[in-house]
C-alpha atoms as a PDB file:
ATOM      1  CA  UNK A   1     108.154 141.518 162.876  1.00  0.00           C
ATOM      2  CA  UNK A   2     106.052 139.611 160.125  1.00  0.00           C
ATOM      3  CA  UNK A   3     104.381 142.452 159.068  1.00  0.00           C
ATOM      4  CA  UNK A   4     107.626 144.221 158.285  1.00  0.00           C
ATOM      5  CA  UNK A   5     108.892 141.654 156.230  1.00  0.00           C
ATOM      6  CA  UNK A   6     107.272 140.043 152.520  1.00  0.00           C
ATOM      7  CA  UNK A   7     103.655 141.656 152.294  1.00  0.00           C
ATOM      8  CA  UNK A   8     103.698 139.584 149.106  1.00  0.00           C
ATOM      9  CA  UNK A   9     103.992 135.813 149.962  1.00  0.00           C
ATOM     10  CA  UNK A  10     100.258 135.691 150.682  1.00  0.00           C
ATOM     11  CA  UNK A  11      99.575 136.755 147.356  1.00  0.00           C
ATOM     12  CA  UNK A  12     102.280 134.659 146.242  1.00  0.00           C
ATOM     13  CA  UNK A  13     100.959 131.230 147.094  1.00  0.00           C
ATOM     14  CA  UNK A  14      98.502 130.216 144.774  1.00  0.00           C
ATOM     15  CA  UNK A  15      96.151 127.057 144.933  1.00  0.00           C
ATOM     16  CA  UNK A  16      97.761 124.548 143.429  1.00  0.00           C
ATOM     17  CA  UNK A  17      95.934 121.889 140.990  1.00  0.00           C
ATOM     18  CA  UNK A  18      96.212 117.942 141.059  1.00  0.00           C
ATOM     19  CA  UNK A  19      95.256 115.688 139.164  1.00  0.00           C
ATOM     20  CA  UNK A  20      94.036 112.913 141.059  1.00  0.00           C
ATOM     21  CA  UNK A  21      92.072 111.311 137.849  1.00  0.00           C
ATOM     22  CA  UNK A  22      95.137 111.166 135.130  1.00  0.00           C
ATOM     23  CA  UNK A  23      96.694 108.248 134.591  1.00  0.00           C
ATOM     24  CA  UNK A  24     100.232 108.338 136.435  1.00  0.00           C
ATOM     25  CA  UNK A  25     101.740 105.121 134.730  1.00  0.00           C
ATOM     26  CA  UNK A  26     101.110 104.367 131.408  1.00  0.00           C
ATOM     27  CA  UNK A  27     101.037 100.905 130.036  1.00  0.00           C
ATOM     28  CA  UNK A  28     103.656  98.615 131.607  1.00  0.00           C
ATOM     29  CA  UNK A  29     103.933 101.214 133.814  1.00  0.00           C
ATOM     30  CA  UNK A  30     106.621 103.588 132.111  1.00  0.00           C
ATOM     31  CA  UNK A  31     106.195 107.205 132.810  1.00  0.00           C
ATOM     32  CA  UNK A  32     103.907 109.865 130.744  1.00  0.00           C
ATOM     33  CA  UNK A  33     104.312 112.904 129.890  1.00  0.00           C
ATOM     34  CA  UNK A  34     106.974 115.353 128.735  1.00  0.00           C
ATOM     35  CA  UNK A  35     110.900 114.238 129.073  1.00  0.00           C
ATOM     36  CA  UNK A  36     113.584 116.347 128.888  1.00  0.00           C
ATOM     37  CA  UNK A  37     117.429 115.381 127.621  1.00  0.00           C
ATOM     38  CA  UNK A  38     118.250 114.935 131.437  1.00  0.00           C
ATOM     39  CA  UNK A  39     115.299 112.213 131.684  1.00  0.00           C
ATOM     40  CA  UNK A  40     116.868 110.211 128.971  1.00  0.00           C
ATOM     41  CA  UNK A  41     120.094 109.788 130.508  1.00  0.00           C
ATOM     42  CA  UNK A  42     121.413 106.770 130.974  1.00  0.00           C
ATOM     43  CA  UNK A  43     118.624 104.761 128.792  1.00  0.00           C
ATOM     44  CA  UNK A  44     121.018 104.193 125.614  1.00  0.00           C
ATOM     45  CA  UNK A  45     124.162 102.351 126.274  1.00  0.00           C
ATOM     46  CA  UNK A  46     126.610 102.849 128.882  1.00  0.00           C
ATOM     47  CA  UNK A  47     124.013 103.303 131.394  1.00  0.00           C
ATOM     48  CA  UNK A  48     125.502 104.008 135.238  1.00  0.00           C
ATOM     49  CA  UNK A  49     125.025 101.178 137.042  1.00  0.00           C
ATOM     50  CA  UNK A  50     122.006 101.144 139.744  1.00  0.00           C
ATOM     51  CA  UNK A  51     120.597 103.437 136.715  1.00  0.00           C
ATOM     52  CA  UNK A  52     117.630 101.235 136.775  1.00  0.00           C
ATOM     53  CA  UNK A  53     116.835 100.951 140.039  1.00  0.00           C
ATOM     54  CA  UNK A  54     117.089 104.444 140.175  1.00  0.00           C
ATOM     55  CA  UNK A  55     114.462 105.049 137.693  1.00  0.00           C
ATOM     56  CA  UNK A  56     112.085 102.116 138.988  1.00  0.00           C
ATOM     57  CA  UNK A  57     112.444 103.933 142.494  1.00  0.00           C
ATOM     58  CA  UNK A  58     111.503 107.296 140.578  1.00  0.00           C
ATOM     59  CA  UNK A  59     108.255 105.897 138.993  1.00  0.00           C
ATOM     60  CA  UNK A  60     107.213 103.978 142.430  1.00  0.00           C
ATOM     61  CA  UNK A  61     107.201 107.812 144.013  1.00  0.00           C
ATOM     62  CA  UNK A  62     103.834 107.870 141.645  1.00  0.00           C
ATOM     63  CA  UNK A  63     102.483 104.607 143.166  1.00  0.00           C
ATOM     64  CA  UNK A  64     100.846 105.228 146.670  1.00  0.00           C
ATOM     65  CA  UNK A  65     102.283 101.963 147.768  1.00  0.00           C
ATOM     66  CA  UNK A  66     105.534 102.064 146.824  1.00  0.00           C
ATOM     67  CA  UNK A  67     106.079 105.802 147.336  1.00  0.00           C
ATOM     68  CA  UNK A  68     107.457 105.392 151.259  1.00  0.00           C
ATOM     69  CA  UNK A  69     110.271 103.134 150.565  1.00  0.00           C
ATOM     70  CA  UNK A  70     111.128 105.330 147.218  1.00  0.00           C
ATOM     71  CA  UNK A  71     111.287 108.053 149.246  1.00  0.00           C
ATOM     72  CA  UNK A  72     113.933 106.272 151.567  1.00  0.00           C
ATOM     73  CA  UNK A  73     115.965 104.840 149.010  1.00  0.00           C
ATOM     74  CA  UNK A  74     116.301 107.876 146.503  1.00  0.00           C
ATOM     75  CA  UNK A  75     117.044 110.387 149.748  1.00  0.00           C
ATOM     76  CA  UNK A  76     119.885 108.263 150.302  1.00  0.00           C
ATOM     77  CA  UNK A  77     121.392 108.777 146.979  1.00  0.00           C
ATOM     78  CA  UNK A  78     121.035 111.990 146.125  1.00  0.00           C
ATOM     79  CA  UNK A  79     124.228 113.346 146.390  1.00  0.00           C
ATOM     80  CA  UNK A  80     125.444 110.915 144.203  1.00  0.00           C
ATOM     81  CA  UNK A  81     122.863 111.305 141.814  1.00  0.00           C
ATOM     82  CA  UNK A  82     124.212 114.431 139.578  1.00  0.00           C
ATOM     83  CA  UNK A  83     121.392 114.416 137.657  1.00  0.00           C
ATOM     84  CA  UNK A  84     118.732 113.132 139.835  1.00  0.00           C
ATOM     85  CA  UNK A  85     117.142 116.679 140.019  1.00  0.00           C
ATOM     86  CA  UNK A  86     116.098 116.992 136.235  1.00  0.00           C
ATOM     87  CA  UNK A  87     114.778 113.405 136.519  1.00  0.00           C
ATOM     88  CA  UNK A  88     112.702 113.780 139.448  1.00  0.00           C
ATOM     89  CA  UNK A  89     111.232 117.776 138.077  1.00  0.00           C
ATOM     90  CA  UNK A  90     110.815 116.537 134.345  1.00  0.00           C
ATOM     91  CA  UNK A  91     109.651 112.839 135.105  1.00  0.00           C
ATOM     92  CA  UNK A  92     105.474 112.946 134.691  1.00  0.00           C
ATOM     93  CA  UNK A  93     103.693 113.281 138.132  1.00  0.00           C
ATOM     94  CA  UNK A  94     106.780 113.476 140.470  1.00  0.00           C
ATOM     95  CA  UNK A  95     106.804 116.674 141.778  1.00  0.00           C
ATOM     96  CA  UNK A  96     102.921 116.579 142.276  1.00  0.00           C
ATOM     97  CA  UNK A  97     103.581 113.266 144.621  1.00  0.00           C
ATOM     98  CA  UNK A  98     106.648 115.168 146.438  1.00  0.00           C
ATOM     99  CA  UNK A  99     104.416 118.156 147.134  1.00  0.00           C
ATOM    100  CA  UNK A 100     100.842 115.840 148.336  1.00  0.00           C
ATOM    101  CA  UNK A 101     103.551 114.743 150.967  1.00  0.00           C
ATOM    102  CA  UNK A 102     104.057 117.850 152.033  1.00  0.00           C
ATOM    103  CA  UNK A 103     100.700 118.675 152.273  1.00  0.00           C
ATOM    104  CA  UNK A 104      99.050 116.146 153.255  1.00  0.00           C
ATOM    105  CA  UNK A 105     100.678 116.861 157.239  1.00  0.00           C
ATOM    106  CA  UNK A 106      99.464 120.822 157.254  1.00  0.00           C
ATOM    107  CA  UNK A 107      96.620 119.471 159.917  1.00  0.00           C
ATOM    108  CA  UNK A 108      99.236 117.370 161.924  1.00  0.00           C
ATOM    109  CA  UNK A 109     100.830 121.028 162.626  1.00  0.00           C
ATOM    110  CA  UNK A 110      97.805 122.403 164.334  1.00  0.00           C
ATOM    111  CA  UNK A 111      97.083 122.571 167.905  1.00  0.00           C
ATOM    112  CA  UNK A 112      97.421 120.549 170.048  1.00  0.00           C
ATOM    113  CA  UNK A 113     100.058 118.811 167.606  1.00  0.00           C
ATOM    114  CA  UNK A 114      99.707 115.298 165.977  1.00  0.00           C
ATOM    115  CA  UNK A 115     103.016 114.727 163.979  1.00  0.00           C
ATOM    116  CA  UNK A 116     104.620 111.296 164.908  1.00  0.00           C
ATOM    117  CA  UNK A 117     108.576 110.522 164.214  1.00  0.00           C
ATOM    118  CA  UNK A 118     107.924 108.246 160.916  1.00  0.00           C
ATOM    119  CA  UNK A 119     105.407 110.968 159.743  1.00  0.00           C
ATOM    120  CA  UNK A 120     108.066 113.435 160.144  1.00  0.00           C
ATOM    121  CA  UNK A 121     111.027 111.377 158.576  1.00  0.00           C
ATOM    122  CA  UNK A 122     108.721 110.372 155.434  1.00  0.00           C
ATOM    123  CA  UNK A 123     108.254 114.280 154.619  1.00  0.00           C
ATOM    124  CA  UNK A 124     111.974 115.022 155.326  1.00  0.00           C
ATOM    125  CA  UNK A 125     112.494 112.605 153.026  1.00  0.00           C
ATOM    126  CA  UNK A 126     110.421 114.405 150.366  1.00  0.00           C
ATOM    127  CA  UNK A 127     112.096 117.519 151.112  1.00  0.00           C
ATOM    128  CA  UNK A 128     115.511 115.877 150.761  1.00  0.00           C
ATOM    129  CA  UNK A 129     114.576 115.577 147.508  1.00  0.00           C
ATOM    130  CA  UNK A 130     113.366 118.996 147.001  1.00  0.00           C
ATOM    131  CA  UNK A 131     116.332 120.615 148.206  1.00  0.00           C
ATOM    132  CA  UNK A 132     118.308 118.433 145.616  1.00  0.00           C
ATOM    133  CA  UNK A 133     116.013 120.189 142.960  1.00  0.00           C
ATOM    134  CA  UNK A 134     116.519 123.878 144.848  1.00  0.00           C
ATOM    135  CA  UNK A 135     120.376 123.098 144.226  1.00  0.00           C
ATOM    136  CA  UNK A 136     120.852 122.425 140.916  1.00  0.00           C
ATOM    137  CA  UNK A 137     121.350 124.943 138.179  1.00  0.00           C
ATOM    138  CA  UNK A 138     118.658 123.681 135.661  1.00  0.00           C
ATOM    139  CA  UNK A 139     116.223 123.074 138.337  1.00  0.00           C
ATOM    140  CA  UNK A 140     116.537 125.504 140.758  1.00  0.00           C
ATOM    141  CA  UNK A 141     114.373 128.471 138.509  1.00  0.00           C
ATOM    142  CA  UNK A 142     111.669 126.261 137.757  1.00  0.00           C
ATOM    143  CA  UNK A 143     111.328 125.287 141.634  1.00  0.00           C
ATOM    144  CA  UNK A 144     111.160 129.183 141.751  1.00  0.00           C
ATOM    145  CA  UNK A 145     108.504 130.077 139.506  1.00  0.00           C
ATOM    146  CA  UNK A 146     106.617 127.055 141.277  1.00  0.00           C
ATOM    147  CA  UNK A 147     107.091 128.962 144.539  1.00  0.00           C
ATOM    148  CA  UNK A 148     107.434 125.798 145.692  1.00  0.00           C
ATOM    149  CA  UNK A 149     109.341 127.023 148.467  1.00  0.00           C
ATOM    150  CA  UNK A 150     105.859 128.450 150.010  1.00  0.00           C
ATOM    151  CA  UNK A 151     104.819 125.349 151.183  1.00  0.00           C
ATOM    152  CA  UNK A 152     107.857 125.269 153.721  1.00  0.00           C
ATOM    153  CA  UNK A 153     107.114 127.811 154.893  1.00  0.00           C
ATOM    154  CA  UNK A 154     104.315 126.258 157.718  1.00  0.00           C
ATOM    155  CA  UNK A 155     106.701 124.222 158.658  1.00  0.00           C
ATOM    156  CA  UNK A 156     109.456 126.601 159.295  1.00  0.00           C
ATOM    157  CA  UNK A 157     106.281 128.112 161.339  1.00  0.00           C
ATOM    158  CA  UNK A 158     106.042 125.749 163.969  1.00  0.00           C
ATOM    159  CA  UNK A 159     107.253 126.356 167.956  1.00  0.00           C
ATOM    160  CA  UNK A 160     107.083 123.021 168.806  1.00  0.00           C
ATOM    161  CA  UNK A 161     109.992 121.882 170.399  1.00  0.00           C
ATOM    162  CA  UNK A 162     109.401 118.459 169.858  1.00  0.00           C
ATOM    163  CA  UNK A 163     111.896 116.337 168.120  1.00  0.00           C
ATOM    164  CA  UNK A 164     109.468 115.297 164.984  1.00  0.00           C
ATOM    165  CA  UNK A 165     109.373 119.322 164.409  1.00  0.00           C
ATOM    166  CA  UNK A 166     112.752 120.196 164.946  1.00  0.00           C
ATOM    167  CA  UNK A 167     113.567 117.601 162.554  1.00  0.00           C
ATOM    168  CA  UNK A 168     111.112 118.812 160.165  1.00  0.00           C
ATOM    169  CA  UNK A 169     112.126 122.945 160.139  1.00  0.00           C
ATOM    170  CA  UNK A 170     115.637 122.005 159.979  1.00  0.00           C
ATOM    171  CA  UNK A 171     114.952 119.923 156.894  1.00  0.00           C
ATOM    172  CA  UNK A 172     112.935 122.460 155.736  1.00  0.00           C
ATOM    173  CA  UNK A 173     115.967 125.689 156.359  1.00  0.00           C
ATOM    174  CA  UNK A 174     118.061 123.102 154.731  1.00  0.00           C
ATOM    175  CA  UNK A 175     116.324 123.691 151.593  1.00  0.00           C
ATOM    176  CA  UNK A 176     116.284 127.417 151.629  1.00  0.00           C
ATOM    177  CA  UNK A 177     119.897 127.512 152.666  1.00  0.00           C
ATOM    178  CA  UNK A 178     120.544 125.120 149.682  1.00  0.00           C
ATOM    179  CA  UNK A 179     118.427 128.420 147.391  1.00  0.00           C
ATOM    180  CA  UNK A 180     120.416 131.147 148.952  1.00  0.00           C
ATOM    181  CA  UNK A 181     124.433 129.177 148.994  1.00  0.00           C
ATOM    182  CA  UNK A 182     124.582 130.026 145.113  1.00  0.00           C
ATOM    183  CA  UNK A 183     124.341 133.679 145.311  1.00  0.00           C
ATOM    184  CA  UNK A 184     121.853 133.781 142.707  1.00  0.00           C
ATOM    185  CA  UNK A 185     119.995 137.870 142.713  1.00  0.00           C
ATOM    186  CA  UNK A 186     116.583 135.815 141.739  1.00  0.00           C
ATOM    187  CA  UNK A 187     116.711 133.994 145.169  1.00  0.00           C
ATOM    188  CA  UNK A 188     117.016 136.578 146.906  1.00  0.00           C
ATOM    189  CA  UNK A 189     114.459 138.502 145.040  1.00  0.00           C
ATOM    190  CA  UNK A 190     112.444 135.913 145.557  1.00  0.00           C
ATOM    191  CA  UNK A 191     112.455 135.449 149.099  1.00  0.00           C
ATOM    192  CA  UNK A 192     112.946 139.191 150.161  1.00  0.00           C
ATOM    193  CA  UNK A 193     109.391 139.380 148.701  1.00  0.00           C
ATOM    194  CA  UNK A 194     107.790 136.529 151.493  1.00  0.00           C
ATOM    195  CA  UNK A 195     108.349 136.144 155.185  1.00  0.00           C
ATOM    196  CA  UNK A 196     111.328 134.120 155.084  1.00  0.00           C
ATOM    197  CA  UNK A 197     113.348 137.069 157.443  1.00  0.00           C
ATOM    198  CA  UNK A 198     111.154 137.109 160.226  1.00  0.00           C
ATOM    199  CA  UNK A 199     110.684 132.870 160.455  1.00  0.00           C
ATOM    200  CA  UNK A 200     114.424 132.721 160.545  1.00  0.00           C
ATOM    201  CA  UNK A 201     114.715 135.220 162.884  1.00  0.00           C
ATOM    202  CA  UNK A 202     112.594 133.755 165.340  1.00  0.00           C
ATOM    203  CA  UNK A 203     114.044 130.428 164.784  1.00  0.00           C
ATOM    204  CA  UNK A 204     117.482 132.171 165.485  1.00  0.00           C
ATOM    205  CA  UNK A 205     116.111 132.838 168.748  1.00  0.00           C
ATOM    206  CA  UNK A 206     114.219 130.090 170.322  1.00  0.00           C
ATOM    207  CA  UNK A 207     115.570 126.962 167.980  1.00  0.00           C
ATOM    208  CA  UNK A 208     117.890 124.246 168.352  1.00  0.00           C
ATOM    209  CA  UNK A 209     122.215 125.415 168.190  1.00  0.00           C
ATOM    210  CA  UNK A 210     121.749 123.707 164.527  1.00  0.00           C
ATOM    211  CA  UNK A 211     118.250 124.562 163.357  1.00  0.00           C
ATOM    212  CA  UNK A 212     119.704 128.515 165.008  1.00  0.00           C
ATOM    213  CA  UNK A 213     122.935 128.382 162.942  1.00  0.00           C
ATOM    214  CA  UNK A 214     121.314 127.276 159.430  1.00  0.00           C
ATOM    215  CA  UNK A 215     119.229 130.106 160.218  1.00  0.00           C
ATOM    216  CA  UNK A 216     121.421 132.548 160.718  1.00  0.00           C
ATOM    217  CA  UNK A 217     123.316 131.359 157.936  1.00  0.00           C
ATOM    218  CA  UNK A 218     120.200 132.264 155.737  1.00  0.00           C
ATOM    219  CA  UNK A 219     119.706 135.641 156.798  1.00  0.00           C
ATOM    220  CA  UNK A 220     123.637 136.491 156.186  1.00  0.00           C
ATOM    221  CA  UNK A 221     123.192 135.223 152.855  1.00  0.00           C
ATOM    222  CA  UNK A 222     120.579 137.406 152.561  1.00  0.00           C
ATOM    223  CA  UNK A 223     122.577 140.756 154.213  1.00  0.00           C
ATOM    224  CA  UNK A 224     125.524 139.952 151.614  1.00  0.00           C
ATOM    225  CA  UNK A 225     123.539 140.381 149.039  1.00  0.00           C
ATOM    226  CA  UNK A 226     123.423 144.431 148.413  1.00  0.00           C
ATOM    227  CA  UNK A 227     119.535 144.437 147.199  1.00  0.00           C
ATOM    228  CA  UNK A 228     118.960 142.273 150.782  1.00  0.00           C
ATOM    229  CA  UNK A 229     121.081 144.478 153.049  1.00  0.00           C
ATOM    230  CA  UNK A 230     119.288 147.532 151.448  1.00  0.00           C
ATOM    231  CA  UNK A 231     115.718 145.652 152.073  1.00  0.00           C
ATOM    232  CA  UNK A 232     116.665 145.065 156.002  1.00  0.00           C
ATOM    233  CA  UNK A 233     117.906 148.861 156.272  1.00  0.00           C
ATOM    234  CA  UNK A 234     115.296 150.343 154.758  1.00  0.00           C
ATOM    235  CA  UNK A 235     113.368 150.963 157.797  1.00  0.00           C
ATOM    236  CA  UNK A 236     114.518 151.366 161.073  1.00  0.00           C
ATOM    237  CA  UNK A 237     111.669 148.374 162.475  1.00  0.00           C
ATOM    238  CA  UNK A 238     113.406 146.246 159.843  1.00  0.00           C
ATOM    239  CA  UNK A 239     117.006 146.438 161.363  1.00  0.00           C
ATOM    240  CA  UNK A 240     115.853 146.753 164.864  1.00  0.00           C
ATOM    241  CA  UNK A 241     114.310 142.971 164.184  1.00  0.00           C
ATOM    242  CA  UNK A 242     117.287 141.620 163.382  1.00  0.00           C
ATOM    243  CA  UNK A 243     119.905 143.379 165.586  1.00  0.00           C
ATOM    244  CA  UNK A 244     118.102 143.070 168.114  1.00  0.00           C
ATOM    245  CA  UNK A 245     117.550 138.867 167.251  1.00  0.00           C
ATOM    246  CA  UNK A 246     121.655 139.281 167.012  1.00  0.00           C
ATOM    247  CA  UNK A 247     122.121 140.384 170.263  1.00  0.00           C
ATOM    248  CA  UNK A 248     119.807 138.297 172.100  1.00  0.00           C
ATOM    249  CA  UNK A 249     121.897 135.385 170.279  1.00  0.00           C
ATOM    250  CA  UNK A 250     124.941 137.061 171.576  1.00  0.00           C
ATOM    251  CA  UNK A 251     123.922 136.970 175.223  1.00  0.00           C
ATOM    252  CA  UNK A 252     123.070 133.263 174.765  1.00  0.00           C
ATOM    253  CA  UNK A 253     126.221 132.337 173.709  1.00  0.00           C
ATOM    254  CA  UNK A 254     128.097 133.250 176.595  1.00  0.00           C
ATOM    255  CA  UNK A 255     126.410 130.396 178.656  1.00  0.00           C
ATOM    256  CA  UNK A 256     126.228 127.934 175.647  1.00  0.00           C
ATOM    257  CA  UNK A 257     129.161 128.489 173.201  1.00  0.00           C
ATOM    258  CA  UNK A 258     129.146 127.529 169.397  1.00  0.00           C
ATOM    259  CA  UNK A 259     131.853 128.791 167.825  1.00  0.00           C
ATOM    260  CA  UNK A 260     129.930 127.853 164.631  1.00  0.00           C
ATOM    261  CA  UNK A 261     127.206 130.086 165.203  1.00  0.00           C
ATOM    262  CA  UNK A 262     128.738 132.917 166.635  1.00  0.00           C
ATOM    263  CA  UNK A 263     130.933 132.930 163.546  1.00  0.00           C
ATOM    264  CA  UNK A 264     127.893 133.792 161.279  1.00  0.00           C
ATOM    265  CA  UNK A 265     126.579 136.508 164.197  1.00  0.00           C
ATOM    266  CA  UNK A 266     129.588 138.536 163.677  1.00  0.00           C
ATOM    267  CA  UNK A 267     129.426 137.807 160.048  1.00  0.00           C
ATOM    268  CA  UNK A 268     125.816 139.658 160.142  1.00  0.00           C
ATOM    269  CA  UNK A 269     127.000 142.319 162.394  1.00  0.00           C
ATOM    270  CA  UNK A 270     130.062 143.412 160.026  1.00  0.00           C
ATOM    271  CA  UNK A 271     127.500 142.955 157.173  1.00  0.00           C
ATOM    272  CA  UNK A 272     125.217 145.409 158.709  1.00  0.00           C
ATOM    273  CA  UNK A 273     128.221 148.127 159.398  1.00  0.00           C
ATOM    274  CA  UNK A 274     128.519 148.754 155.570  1.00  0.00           C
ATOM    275  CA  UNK A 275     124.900 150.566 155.822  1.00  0.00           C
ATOM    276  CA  UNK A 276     125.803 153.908 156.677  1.00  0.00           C
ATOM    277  CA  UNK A 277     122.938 154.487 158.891  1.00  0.00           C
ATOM    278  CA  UNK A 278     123.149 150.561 160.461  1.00  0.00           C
ATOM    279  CA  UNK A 279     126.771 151.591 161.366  1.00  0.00           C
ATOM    280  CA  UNK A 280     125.253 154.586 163.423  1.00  0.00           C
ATOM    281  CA  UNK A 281     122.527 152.565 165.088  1.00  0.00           C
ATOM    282  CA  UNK A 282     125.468 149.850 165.914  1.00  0.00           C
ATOM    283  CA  UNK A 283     127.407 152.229 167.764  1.00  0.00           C
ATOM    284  CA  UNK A 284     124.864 151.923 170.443  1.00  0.00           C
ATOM    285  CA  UNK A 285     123.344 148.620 169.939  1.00  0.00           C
ATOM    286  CA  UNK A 286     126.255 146.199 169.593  1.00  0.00           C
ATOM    287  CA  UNK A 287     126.672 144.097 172.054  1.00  0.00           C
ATOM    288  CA  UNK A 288     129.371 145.459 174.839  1.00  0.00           C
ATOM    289  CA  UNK A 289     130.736 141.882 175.466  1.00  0.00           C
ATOM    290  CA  UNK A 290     131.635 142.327 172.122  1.00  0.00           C
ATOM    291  CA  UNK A 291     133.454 145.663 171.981  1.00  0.00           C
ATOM    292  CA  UNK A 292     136.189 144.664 174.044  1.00  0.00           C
ATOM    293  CA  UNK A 293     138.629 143.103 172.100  1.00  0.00           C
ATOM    294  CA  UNK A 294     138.903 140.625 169.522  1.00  0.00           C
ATOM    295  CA  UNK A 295     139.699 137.780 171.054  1.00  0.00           C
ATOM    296  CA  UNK A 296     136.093 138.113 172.900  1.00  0.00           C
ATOM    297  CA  UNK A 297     137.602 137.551 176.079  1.00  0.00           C
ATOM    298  CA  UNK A 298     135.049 138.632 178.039  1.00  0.00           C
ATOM    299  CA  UNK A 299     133.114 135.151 176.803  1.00  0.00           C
ATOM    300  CA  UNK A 300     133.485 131.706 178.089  1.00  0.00           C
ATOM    301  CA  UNK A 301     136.860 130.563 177.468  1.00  0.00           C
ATOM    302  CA  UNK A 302     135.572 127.818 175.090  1.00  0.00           C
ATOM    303  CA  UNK A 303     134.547 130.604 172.693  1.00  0.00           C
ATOM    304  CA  UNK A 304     137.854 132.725 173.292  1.00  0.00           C
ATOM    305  CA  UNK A 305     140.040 129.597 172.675  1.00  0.00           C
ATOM    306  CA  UNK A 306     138.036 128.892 169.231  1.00  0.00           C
ATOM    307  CA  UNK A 307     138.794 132.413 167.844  1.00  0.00           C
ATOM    308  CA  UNK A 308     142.291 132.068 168.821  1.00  0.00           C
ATOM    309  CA  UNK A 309     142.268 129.493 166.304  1.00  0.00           C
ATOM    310  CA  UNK A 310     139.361 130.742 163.840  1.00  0.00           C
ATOM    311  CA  UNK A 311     141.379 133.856 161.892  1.00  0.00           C
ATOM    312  CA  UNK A 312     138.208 134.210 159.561  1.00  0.00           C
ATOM    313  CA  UNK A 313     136.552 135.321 162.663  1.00  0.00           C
ATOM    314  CA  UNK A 314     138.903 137.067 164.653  1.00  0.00           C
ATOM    315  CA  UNK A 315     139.303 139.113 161.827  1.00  0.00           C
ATOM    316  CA  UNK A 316     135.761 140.176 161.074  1.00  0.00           C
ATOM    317  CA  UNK A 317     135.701 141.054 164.366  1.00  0.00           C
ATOM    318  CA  UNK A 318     138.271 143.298 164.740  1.00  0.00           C
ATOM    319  CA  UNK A 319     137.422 144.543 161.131  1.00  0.00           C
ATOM    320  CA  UNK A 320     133.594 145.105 162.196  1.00  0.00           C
ATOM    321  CA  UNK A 321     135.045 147.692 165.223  1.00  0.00           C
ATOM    322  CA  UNK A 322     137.263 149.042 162.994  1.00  0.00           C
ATOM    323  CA  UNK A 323     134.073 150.069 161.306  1.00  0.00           C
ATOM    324  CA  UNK A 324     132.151 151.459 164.168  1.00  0.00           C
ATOM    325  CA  UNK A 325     135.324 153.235 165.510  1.00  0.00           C
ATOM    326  CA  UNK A 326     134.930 151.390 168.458  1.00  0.00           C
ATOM    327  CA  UNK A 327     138.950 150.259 168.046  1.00  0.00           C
END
């Protein structure tokens, strides 16, 4: 599958320099370097309060000593932070100490496996923060251009089924599904061009029910997007990869029902039927548990029950046979 997905990402990631020998504080240890407007908020008056703290915990990512229990404390408040994103991408050094987190654990990941728990959670933590950077508007193209989200990607890599690495690739989809949730064309230009369809897709298959479902949730975000459904049906190896992923997922969920995920299967399989020549390959490859009726009754009742309920389902059900002529 990888080779028929994002030839580019290879070329893409490109060494990336530190610093090691620049002054990170400056005298009295206030921060260096370039600020923008969203760095100065809150210093004149009427600051929020906590404001401080805030900013103290932002320089003390900088400070090798400091930077574990910054991590903690600022991953807590990010989504109350509106503005913590500009702070932490235009505040001197921060990124640089988010990213040495991240990369200082690439030779934990290789066999035989060394990541411990708190290892884990301290990165997670760092990538908390990242995805509050891939979310917001100012942010989120400059995180881009970084290809910043590269150095996931090793991550989302791993088979381990060890908690520590669960923990760590669902962190790490939870940052790309934070990229793709806007609907912005340059994400998904951006990530059609690495291998971010075939790591989801194996996730999808072998992963946790939650680590599975952010997953699939990706790769529909991807499909609704007419320059990603185009990319997956280009070539027949392309949609074969992920139908085949789909109904494998399928099969799964009649012995271990999740009405969550199964909602964003269906969602890729109607997705798929707008591609004139997916619709004909779907005629023979959709699932027959799934051809029967709409209320998928041929499924473990706890699944049957849920679309009863679920309308947004039901319907793109019965509206995905409608489009095969299979109703």
């Amino acid at each position: 599958q990888g080779s028929q997905f994002g030839s580019r990402t290879r070329r893409a990631c490109r060494t990336m320099e530190y610093f090691p020998n620049g002054p990170l504080l400056g005298a009295g240890g206030r921060m260096q370097g370039v600020g923008s407007s969203a760095v100065q908020v809150g210093v004149a008056q009427g600051r929020t309060p906590g404001a401080d703290e805030v900013y103290q915990h932002v320089q003390d990512l900088r400070v090798a000593e400091r930077r574990e229990h910054a991590l903690l404390e600022l991953s807590k408040r990010r989504e109350s932070l509106t503005d913590l994103a500009p702070i932490l991408w235009h505040s001197f050094g921060t990124i640089v100490a988010l990213i040495q987190e991240i990369v200082c654990i690439y030779p934990q990941l290789s066999p035989p496996p060394t990541l411990t728990a708190p290892a884990s959670n301290r990165v997670c933590n760092s990538l908390a923060l990242l995805q509050c950077v891939a979310s917001h508007p100012e942010t989120r193209p400059l995180f881009l251009k970084a290809h910043i989200p590269l150095l996931l990607y090793p991550f989302l890599n791993t088979v381990s089924k060890d908690r520590p690495f669960e923990y760590l690739r669902l962190t790490s989809l939870g940052v790309i599904g934070a990229l793709v949730k806007v609907d912005d064309p340059e994400v998904i230009n951006f990530l059609l061009q690495t291998e971010i369809i075939p790591l989801c897709l194996r996730i999808m298959e072998t992963g946790s029910e939650l680590s599975k479902t952010v997953a699939t949730f990706i790769v529909q975000k991807l499909l609704l997007d007419d320059m990603g459904l185009t990319y997956i049906c280009a070539t027949a190896e392309r949609f074969y990869a992920v139908s085949s992923v789909l109904a494998k997922m399928v099969t799964t969920l009649q012995q271990t029902p999740s009405i969550r995920l199964l909602k964003h299967v269906i969602r890729c399989y109607l997705r798929l039927s707008d591609n004139p020549r997916a619709r004909e390959a779907l005629r023979q490859c959709l699932p027959e548990c799934l051809q029967a009726d709409p209320t998928l009754q041929c499924l473990p009742e706890p699944i049957a029950n849920c679309l009863r309920e679920d309308s947004a389902t039901k319907r793109w059900l019965s509206q995905l046979l409608q489009n095969l002529n299979l109703r």
